[in-house]
Protein backbone atom coordinates (compact mmCIF):
# COMPACT_ATOMS: atom_id res chain seq x y z
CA UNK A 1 0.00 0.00 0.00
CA UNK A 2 1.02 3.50 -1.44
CA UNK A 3 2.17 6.03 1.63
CA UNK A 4 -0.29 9.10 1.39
CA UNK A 5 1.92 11.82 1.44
CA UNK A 6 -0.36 13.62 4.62
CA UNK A 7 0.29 10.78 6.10
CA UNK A 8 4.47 10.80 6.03
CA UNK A 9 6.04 12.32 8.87
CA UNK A 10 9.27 13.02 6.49
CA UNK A 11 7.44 14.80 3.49
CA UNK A 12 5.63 16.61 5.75
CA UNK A 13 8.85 17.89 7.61
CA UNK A 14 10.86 18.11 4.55
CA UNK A 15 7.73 20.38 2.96
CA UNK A 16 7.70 23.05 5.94
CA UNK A 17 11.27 23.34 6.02
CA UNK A 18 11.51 23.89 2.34
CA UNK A 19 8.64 26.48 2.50
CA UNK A 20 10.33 27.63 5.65
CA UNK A 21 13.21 28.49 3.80
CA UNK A 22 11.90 30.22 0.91
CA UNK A 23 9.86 32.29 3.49
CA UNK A 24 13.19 33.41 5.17
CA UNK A 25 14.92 34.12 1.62
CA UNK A 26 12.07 36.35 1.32
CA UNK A 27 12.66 38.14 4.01
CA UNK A 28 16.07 38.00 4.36
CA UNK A 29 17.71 38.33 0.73
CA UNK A 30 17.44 41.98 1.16
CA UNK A 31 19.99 42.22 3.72
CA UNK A 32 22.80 39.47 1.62
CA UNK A 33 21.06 36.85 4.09
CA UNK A 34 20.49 33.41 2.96
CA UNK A 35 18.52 30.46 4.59
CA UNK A 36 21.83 28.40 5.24
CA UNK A 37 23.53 31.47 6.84
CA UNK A 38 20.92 32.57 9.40
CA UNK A 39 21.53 29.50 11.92
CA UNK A 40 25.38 30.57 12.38
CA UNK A 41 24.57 34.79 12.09
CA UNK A 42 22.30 33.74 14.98
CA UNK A 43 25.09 31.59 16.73
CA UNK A 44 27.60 34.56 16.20
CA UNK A 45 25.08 37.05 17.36
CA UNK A 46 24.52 34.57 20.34
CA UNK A 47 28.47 34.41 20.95
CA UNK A 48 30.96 36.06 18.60
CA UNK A 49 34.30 34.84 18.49
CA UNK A 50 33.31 31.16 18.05
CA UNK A 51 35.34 28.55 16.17
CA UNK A 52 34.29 26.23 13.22
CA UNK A 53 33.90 23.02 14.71
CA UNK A 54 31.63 25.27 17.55
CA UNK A 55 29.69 26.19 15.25
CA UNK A 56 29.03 22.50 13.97
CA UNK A 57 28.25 21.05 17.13
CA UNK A 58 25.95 23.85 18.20
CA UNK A 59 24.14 23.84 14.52
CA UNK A 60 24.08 19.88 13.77
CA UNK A 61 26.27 20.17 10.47
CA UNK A 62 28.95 18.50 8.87
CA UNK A 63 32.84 20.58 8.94
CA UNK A 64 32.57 20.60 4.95
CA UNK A 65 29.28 22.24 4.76
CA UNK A 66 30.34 24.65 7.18
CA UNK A 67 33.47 25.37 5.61
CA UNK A 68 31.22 26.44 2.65
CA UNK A 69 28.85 28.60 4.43
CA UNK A 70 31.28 30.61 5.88
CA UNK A 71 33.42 30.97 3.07
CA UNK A 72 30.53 32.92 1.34
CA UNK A 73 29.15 34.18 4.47
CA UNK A 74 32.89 35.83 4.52
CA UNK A 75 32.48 36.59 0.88
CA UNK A 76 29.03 38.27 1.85
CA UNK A 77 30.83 40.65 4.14
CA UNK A 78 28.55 38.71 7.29
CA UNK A 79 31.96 37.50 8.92
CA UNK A 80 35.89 37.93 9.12
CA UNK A 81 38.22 34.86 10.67
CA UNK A 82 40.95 35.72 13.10
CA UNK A 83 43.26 33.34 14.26
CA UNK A 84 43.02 32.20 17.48
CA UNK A 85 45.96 33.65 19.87
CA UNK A 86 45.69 30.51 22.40
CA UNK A 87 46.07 28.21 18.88
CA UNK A 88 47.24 29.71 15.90
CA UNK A 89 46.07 26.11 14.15
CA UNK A 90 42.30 27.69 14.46
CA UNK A 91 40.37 30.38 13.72
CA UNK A 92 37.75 32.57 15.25
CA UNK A 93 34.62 33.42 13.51
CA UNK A 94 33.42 36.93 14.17
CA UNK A 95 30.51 38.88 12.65
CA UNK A 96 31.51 41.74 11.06
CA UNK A 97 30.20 45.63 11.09
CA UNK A 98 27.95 45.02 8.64
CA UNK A 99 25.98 42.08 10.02
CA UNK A 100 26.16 44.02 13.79
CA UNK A 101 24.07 46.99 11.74
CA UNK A 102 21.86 44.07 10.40
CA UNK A 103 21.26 42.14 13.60
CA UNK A 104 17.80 43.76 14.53
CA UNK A 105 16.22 43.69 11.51
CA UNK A 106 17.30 39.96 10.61
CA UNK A 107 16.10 38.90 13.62
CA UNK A 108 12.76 40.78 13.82
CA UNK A 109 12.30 39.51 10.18
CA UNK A 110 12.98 36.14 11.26
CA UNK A 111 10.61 36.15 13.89
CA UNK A 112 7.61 37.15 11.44
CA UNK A 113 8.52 34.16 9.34
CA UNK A 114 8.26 32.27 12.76
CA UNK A 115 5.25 33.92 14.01
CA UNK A 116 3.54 33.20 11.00
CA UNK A 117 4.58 29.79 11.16
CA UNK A 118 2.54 29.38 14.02
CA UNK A 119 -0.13 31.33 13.15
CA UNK A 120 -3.48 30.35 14.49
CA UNK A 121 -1.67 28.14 17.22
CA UNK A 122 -2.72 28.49 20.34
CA UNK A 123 -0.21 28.59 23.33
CA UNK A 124 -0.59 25.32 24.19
CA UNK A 125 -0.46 23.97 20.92
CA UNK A 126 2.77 25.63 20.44
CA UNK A 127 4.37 24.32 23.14
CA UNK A 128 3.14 20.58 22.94
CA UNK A 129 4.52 20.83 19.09
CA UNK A 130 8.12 22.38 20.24
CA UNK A 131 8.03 19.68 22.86
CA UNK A 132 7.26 16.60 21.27
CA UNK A 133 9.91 18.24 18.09
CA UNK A 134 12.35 18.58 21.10
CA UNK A 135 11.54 14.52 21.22
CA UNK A 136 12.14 13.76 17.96
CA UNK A 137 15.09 15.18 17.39
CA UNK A 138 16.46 13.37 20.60
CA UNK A 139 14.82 10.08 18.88
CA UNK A 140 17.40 10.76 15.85
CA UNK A 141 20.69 12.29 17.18
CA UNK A 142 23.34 9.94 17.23
């Protein structure tokens, strides 16, 4: 028997975060902000000065994608790389000017896309679904 698309947890999941993402290009592209650049600008805002592989773990993603997002986030004029002084084998990822003048308005635009996410969730709804996605993701991590 065929799977009903409704009925698959994946398509389903894989459909909002594609429309999630086009939402956010929307909203962001103005500002030299793509989708695959807002989780570390949001990292950095959280705690410039971060390396890499910090950036990985805290985001879920592999070094080579990483190392290609921040090569054009660097190309984008979103981050500079310093070396680290206590180990000149790393480097530090820092936002730059430019994305410190951005921060408010990427994240209040970021927000809308999330608020309208939600839209027409109650309270209670929204926390039982970040809950039981808090579950799931446990479910999968390795």
């Amino acid at each position: 028997m065929a799977i009903r698309r409704i009925d698959s947890l994946g398509y389903q999941i894989g459909l909002l975060g594609r429309l999630y993402d086009r939402r956010l290009q929307a909203v962001l592209g103005n500002f030299g902000v793509a989708p695959g650049q807002f989780a570390p600008l949001v990292m950095l805002f959280e705690q410039d000065g971060l390396t890499q592989a910090e950036l990985c773990r805290r985001i879920n993603v592999e070094q080579p994608t990483m190392a290609n997002t921040l090569q054009r986030m660097e190309r984008d004029g979103l981050i500079r790389r310093k070396s680290d002084p206590a180990d000149k084998r790393r480097a530090l990822v820092y936002l730059t000017a430019h994305a410190r003048e951005i921060q408010a308005k990427v994240m209040e635009r970021a927000r809308a896309v999330s608020n309208q996410t939600v839209e027409g969730l109650t309270v209670a709804d929204q926390d039982d679904m970040f809950r039981l996605v808090a579950r799931m993701v446990d479910n999968l991590k390795d």
